[in-house]
C-alpha atoms as a PDB file:
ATOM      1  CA  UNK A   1      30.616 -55.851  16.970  1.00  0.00           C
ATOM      2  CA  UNK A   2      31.577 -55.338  13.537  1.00  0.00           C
ATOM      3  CA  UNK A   3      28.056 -57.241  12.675  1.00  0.00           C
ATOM      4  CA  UNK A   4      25.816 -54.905  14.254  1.00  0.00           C
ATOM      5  CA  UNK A   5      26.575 -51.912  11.508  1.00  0.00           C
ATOM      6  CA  UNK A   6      26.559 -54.054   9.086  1.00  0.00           C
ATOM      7  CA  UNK A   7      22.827 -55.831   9.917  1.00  0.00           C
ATOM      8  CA  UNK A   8      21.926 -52.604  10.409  1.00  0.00           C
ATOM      9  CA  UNK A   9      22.847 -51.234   7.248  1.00  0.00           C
ATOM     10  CA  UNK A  10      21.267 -54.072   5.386  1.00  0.00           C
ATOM     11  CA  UNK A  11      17.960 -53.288   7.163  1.00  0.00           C
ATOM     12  CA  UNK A  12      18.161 -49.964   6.233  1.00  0.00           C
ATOM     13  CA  UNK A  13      18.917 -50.311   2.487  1.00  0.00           C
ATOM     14  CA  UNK A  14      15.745 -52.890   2.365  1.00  0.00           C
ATOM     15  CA  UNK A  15      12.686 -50.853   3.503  1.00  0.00           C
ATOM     16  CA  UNK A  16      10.526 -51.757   1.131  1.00  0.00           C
ATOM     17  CA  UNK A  17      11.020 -49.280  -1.760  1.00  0.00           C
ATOM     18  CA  UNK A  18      11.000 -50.608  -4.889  1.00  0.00           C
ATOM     19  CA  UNK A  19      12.980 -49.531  -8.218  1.00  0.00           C
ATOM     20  CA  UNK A  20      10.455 -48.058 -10.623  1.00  0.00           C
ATOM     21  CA  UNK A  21      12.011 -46.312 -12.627  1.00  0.00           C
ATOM     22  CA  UNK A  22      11.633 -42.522 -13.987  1.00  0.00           C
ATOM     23  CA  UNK A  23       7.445 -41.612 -12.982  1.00  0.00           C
ATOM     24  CA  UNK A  24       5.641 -39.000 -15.242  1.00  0.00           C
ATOM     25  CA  UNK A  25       5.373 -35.700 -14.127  1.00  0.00           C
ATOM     26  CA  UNK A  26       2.309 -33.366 -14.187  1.00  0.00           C
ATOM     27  CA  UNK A  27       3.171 -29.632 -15.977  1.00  0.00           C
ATOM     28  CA  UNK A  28       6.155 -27.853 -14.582  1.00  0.00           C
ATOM     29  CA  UNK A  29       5.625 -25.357 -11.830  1.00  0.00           C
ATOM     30  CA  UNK A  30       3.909 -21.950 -12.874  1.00  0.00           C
ATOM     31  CA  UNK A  31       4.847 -20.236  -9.261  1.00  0.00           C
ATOM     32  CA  UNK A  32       2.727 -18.430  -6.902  1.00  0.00           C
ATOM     33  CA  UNK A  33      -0.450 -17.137  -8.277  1.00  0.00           C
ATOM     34  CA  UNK A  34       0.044 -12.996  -8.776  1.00  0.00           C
ATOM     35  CA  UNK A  35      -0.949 -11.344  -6.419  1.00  0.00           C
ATOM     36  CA  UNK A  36      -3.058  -8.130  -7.252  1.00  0.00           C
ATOM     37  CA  UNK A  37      -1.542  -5.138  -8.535  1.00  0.00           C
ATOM     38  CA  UNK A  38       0.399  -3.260  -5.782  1.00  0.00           C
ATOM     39  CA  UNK A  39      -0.579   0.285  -4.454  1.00  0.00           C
ATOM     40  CA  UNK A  40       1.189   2.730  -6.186  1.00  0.00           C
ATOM     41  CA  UNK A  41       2.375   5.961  -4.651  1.00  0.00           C
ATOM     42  CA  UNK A  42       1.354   9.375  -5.753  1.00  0.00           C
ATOM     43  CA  UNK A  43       2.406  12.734  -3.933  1.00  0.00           C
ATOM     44  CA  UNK A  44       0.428  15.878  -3.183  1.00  0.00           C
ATOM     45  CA  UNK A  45       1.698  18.683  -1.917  1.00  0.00           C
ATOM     46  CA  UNK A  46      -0.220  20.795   1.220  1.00  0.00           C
ATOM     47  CA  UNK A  47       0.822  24.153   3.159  1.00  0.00           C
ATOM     48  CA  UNK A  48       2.330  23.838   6.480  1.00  0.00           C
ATOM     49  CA  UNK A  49       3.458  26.448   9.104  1.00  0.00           C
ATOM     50  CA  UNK A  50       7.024  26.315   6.746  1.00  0.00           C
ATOM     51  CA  UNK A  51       5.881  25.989   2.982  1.00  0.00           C
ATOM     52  CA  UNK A  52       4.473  23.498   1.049  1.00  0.00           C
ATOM     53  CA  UNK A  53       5.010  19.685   2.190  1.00  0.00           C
ATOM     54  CA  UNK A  54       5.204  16.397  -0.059  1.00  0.00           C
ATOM     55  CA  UNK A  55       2.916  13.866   1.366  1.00  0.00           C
ATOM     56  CA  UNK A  56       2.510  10.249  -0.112  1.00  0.00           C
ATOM     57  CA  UNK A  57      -0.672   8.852  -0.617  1.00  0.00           C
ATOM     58  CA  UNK A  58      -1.728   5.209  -2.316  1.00  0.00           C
ATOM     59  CA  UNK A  59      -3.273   4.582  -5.567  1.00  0.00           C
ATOM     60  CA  UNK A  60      -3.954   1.550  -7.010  1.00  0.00           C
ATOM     61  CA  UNK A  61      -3.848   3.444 -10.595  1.00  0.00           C
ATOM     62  CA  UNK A  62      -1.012   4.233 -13.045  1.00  0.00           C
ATOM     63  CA  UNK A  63       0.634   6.866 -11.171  1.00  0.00           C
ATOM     64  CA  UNK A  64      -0.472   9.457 -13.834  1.00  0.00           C
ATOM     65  CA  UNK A  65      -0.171  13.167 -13.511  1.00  0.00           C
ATOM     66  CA  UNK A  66      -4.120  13.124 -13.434  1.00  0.00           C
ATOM     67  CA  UNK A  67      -4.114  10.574 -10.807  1.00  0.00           C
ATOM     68  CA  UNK A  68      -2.204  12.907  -8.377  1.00  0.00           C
ATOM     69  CA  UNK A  69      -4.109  15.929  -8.896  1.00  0.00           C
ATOM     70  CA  UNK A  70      -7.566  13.813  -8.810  1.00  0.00           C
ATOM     71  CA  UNK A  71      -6.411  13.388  -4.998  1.00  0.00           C
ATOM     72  CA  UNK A  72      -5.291  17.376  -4.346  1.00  0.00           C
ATOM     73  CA  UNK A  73      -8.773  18.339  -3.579  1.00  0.00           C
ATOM     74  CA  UNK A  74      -9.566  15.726  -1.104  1.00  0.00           C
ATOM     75  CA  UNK A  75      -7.281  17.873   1.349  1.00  0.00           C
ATOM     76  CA  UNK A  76      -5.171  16.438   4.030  1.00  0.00           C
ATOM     77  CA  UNK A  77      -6.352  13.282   5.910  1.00  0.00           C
ATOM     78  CA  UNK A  78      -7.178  13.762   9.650  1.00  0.00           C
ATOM     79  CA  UNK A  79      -3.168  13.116  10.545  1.00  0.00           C
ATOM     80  CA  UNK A  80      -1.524  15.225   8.136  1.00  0.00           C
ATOM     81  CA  UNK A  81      -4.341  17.981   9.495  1.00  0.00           C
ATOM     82  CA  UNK A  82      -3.069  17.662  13.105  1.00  0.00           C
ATOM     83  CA  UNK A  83       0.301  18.224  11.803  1.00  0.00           C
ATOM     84  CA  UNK A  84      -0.637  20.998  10.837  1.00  0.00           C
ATOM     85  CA  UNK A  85      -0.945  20.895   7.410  1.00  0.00           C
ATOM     86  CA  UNK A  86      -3.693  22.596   5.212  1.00  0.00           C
ATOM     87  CA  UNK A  87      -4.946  23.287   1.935  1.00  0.00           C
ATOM     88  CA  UNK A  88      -5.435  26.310  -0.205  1.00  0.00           C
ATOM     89  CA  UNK A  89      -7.640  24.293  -2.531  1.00  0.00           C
ATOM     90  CA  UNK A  90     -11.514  24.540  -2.125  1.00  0.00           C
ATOM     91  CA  UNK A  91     -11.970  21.357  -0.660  1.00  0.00           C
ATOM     92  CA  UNK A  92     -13.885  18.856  -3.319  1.00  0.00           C
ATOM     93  CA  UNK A  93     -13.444  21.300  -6.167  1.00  0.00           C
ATOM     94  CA  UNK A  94     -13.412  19.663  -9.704  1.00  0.00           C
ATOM     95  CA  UNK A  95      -9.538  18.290  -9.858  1.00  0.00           C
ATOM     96  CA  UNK A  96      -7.040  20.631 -12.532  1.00  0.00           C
ATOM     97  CA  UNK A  97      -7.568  18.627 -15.710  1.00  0.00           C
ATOM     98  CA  UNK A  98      -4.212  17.167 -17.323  1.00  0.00           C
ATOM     99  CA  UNK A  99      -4.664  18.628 -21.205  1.00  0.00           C
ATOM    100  CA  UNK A 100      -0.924  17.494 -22.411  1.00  0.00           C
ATOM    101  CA  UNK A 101       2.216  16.127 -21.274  1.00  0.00           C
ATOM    102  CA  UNK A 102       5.541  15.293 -22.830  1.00  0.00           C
ATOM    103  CA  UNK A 103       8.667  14.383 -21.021  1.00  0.00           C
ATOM    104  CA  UNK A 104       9.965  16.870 -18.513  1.00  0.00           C
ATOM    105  CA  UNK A 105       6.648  18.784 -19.388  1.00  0.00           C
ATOM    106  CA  UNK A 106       2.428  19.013 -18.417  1.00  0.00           C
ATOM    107  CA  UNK A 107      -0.071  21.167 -19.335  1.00  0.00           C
ATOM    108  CA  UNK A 108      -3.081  21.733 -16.908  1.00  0.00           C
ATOM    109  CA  UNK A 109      -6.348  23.246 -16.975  1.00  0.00           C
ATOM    110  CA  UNK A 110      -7.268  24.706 -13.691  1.00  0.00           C
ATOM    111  CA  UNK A 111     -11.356  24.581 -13.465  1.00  0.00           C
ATOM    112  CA  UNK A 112     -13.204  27.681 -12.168  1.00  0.00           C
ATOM    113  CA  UNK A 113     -14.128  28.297  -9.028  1.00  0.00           C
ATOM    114  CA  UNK A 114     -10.138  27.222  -7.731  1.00  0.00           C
ATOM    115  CA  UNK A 115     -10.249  31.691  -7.085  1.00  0.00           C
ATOM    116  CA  UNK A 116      -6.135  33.172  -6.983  1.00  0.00           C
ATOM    117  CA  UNK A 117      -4.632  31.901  -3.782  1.00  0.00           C
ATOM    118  CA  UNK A 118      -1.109  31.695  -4.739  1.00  0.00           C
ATOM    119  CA  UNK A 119      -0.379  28.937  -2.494  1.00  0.00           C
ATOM    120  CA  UNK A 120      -3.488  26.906  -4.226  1.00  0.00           C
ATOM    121  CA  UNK A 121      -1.332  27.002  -7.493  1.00  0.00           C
ATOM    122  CA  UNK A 122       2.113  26.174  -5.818  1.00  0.00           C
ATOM    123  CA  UNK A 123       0.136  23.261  -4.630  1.00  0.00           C
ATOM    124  CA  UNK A 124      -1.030  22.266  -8.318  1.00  0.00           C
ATOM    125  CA  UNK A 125       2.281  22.898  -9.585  1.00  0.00           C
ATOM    126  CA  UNK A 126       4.264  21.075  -7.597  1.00  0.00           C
ATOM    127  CA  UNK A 127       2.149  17.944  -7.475  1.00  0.00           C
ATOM    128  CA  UNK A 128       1.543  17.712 -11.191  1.00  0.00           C
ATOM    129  CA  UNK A 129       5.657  17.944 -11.582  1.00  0.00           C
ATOM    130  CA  UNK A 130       6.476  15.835  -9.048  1.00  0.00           C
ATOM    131  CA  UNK A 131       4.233  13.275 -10.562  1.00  0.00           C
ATOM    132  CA  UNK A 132       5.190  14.383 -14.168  1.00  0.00           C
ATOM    133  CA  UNK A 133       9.251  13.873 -12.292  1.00  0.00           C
ATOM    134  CA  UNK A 134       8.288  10.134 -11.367  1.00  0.00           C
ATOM    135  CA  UNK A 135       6.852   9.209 -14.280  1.00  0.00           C
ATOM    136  CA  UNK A 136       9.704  10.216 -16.763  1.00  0.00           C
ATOM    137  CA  UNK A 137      12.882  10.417 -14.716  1.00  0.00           C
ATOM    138  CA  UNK A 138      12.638  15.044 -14.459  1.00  0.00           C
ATOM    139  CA  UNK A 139      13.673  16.518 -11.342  1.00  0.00           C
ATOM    140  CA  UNK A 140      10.646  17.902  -9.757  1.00  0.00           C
ATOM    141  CA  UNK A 141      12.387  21.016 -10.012  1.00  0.00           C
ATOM    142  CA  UNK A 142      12.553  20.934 -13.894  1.00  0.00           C
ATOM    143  CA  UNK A 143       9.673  20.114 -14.922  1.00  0.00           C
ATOM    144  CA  UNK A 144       7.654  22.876 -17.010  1.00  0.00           C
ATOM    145  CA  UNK A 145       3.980  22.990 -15.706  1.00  0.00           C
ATOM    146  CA  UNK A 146       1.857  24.836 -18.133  1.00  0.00           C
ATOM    147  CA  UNK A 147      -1.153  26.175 -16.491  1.00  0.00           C
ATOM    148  CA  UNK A 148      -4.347  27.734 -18.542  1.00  0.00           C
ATOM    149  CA  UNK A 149      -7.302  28.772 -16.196  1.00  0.00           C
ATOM    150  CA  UNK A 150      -9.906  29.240 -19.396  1.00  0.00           C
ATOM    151  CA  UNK A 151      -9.605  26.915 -22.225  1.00  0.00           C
ATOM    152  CA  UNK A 152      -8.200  28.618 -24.802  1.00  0.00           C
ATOM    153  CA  UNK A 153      -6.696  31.303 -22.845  1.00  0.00           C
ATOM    154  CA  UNK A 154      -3.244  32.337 -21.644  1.00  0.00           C
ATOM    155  CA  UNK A 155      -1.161  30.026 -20.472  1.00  0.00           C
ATOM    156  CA  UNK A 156       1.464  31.071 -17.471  1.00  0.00           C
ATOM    157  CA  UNK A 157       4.667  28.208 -17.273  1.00  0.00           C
ATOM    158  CA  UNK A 158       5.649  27.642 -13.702  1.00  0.00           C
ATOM    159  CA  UNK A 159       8.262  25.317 -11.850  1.00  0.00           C
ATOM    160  CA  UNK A 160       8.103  24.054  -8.502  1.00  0.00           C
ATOM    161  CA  UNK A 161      10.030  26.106  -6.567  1.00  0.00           C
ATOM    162  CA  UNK A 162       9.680  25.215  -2.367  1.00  0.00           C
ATOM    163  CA  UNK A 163      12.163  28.769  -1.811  1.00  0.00           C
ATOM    164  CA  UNK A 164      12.129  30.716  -4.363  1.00  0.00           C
ATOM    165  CA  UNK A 165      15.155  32.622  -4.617  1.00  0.00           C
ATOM    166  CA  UNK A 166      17.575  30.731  -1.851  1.00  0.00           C
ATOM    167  CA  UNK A 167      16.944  27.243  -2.664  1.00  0.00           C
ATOM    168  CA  UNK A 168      17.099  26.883   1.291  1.00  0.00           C
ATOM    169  CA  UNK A 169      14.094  25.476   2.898  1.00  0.00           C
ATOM    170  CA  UNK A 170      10.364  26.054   1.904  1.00  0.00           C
ATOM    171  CA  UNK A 171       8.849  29.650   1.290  1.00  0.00           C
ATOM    172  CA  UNK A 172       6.326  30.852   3.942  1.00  0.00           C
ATOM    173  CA  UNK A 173       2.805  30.305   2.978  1.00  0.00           C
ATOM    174  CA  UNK A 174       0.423  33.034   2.622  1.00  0.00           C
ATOM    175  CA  UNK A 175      -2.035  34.150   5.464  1.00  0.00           C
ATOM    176  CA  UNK A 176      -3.924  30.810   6.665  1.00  0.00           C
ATOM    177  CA  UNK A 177      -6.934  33.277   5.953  1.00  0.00           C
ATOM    178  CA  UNK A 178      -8.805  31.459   3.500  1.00  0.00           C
ATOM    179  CA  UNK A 179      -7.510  27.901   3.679  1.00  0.00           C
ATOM    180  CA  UNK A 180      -9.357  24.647   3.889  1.00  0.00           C
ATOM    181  CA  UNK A 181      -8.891  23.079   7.231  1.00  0.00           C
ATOM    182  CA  UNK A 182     -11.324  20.558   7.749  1.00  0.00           C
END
């Protein structure tokens, strides 16, 4: 019996495969092709029942300031409207133009036609510093939003506050009267 493994083995080791040596290779491996650049994420903020609301959207640009409020006038998608979220900002209105920014700071131009609705600014503000926030590291919070609604006029600095006052939840909205729901 001790013959059998040791026929066997000598099969085995003789299949046929010669000794040539070390073969030349082709170029070394470059890895999986890349892929195309990834979505990023921008956020936009619209009114709800409770305050304003941070909603994610993609973009396939650089994330800029500019980039997020480019996508404030398109108004809430036909999901975030049956949540029951809206806009104070005339739907397709020129997008707030981004004049300036430096770290924990932006400056905006809002273009005519936007009218006063308080809400309508909260919305700018906090979008523009929440993107300003993601881009350099600023808590949305902390982030100085200069807004100038003529060029060359005043300019009024705001923060995004979602309570003013409390801290504690998001402020009320004003009246629905007025918003963009469709």
């Amino acid at each position: 019996m001790p013959l059998v493994p040791a026929a066997a083995l000598a099969l085995v080791s003789a299949c046929g495969i010669t000794d040539s040596g070390p073969a030349q290779a082709g170029p070394p491996a470059a890895g999986l092709p890349e892929a195309e650049r990834p979505a990023d994420v921008v956020h936009v903020y619209f009114s709800s029942p409770l305050g304003l609301e941070r909603v994610s959207r993609l973009d396939r640009g650089p994330n800029s300031p500019q980039d997020a409020l480019n996508r404030l006038p398109e108004g809430p998608d036909e999901a975030e409207r049956a949540r029951g979220l809206i806009s104070f900002v005339p739907r397709n209105a020129p997008a707030p133009t981004v004049t300036g920014q430096r770290r924990g700071s932006v400056d905006v131009l809002v273009p005519s036609g936007w009218g006063t609705s308080r809400t309508a600014l909260r919305q700018l503000v906090c979008t523009a510093a929440d993107a300003v926030g993601t881009a350099d590291g600023t808590r949305t919070g902390e982030v100085d939003v200069r807004v100038r609604r003529t060029p060359g006029g005043a300019t009024d600095t705001q923060r995004c506050e979602l309570n003013p006052g409390s801290g504690r939840g998001p402020t009320p909205p004003e009246s629905n009267k007025g918003a963009e729901t469709t």
